[in-house]
N, C-alpha and C. Protein backbone atom coordinates (compact mmCIF):
# COMPACT_ATOMS: atom_id res chain seq x y z
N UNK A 1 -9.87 9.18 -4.15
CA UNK A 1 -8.68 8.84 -4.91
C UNK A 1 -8.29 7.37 -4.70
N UNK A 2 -8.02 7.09 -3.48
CA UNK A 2 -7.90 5.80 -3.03
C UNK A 2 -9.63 4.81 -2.61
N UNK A 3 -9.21 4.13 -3.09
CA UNK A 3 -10.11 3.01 -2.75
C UNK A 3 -9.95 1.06 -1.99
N UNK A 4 -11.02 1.13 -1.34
CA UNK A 4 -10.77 -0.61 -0.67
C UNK A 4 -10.24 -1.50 -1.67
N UNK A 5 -9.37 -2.20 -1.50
CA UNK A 5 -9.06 -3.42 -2.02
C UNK A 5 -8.36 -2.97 -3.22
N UNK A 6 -7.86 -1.60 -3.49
CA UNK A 6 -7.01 -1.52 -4.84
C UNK A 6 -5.63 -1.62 -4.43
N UNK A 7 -4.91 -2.03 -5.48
CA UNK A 7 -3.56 -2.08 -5.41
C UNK A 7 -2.84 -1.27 -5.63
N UNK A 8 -1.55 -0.92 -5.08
CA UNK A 8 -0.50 0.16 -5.17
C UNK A 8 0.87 -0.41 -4.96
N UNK A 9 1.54 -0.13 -6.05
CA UNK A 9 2.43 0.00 -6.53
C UNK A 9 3.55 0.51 -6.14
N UNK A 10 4.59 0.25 -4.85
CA UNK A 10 5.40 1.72 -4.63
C UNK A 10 7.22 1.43 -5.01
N UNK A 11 7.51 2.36 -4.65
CA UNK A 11 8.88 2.55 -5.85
C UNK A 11 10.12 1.45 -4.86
N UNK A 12 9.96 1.12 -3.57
CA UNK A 12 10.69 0.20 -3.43
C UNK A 12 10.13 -0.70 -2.83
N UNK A 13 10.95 -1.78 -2.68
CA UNK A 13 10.30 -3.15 -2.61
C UNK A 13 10.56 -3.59 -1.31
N UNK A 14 9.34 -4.50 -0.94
CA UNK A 14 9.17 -5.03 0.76
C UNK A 14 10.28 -5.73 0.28
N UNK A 15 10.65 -6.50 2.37
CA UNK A 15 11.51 -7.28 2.38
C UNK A 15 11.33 -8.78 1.62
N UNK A 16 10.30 -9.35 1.39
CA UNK A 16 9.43 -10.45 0.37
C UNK A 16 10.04 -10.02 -0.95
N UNK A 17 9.99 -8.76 -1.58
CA UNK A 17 10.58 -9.02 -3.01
C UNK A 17 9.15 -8.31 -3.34
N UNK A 18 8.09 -7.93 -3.02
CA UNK A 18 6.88 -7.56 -3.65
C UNK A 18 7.17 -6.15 -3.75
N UNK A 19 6.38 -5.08 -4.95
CA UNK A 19 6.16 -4.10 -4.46
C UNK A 19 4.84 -3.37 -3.85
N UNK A 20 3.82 -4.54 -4.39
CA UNK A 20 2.75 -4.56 -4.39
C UNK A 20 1.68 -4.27 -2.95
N UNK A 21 0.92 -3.56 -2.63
CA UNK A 21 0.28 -3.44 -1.57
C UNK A 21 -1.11 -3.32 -1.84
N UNK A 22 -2.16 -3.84 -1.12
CA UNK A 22 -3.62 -4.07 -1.09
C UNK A 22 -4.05 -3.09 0.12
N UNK A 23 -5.19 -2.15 -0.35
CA UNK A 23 -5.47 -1.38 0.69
C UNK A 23 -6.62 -2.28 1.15
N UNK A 24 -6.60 -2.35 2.93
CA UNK A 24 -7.47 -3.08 3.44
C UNK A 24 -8.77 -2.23 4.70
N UNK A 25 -7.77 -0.45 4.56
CA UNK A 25 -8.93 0.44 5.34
C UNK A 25 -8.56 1.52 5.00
N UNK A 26 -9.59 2.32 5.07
CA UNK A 26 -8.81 3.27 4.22
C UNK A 26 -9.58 4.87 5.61
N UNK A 27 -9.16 6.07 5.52
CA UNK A 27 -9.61 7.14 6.54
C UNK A 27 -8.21 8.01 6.33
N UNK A 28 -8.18 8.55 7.94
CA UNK A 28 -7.12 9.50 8.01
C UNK A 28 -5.79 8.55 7.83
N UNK A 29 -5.55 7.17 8.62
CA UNK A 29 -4.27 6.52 8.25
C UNK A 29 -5.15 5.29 7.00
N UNK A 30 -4.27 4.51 6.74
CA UNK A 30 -4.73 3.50 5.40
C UNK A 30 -3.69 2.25 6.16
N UNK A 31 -4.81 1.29 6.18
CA UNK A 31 -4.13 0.22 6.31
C UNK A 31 -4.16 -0.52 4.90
N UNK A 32 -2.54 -1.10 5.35
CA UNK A 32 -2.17 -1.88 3.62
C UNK A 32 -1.85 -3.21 3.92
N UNK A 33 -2.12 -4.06 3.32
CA UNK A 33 -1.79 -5.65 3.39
C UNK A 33 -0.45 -5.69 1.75
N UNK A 34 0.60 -6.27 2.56
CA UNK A 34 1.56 -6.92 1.11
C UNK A 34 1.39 -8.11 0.53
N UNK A 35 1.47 -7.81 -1.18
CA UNK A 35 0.82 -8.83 -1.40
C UNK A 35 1.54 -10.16 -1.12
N UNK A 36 2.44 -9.84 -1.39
CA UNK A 36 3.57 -11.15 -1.62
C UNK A 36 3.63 -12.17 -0.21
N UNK A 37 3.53 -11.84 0.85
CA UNK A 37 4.05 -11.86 2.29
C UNK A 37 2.54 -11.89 3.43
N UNK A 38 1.52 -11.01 2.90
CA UNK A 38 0.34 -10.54 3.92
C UNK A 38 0.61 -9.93 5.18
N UNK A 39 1.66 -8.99 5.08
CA UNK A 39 2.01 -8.84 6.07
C UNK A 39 1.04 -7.33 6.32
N UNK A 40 0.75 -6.76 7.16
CA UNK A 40 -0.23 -5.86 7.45
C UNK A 40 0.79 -4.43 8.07
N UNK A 41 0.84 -3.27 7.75
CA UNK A 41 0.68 -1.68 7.92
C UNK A 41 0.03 -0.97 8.08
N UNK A 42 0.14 0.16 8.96
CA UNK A 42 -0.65 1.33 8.83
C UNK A 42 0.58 2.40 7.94
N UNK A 43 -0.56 3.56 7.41
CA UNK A 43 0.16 4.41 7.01
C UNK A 43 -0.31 5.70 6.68
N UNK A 44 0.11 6.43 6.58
CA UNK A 44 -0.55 8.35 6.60
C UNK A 44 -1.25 8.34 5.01
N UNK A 45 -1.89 8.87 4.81
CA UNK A 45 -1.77 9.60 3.47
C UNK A 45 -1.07 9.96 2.63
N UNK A 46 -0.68 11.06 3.11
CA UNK A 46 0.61 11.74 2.72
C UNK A 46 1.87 10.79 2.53
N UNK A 47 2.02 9.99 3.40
CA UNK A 47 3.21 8.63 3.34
C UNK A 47 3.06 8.31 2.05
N UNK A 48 1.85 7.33 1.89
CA UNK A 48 1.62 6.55 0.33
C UNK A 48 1.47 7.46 -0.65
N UNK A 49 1.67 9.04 -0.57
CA UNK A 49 1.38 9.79 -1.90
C UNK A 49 3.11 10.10 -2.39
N UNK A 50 3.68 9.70 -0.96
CA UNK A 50 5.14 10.25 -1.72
C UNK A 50 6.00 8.74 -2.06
N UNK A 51 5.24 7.41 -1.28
CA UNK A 51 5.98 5.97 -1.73
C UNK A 51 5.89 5.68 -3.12
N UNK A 52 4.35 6.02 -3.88
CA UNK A 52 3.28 5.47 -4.26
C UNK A 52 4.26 5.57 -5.97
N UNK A 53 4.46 4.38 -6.79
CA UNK A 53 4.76 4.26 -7.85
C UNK A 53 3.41 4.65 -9.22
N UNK A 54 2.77 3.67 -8.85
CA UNK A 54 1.06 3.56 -9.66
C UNK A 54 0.31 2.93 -8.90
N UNK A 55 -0.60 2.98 -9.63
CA UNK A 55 -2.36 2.20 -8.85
C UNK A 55 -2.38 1.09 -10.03
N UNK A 56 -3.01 0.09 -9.38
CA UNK A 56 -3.42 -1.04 -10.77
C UNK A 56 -4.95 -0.84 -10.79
């Protein structure tokens, strides 16, 4: 479903103003890079299926 390096979309916005996130690993947690900022996360699955606005 998810894939490296795609973008996601989620319904509220980092502290930067982006909503935008770049997946940079993906497994049981998903690390995400923001785009706006580069600031780096981990996160569950389940987390990004209930943040998650769209995919680009």
């Amino acid at each position: 479903m998810f894939e490296l390096n795609e973008i996601l979309t989620f319904k509220k916005k980092h502290m930067c103003g982006s909503n935008d996130w770049k997946i940079i690993r993906t497994g049981a947690d998903f690390k995400l890079e923001c785009v706006g900022c580069k600031r780096v996360i981990m996160m569950s699955r389940v987390e990004i299926e209930k943040k998650i606005k769209k995919t680009n």
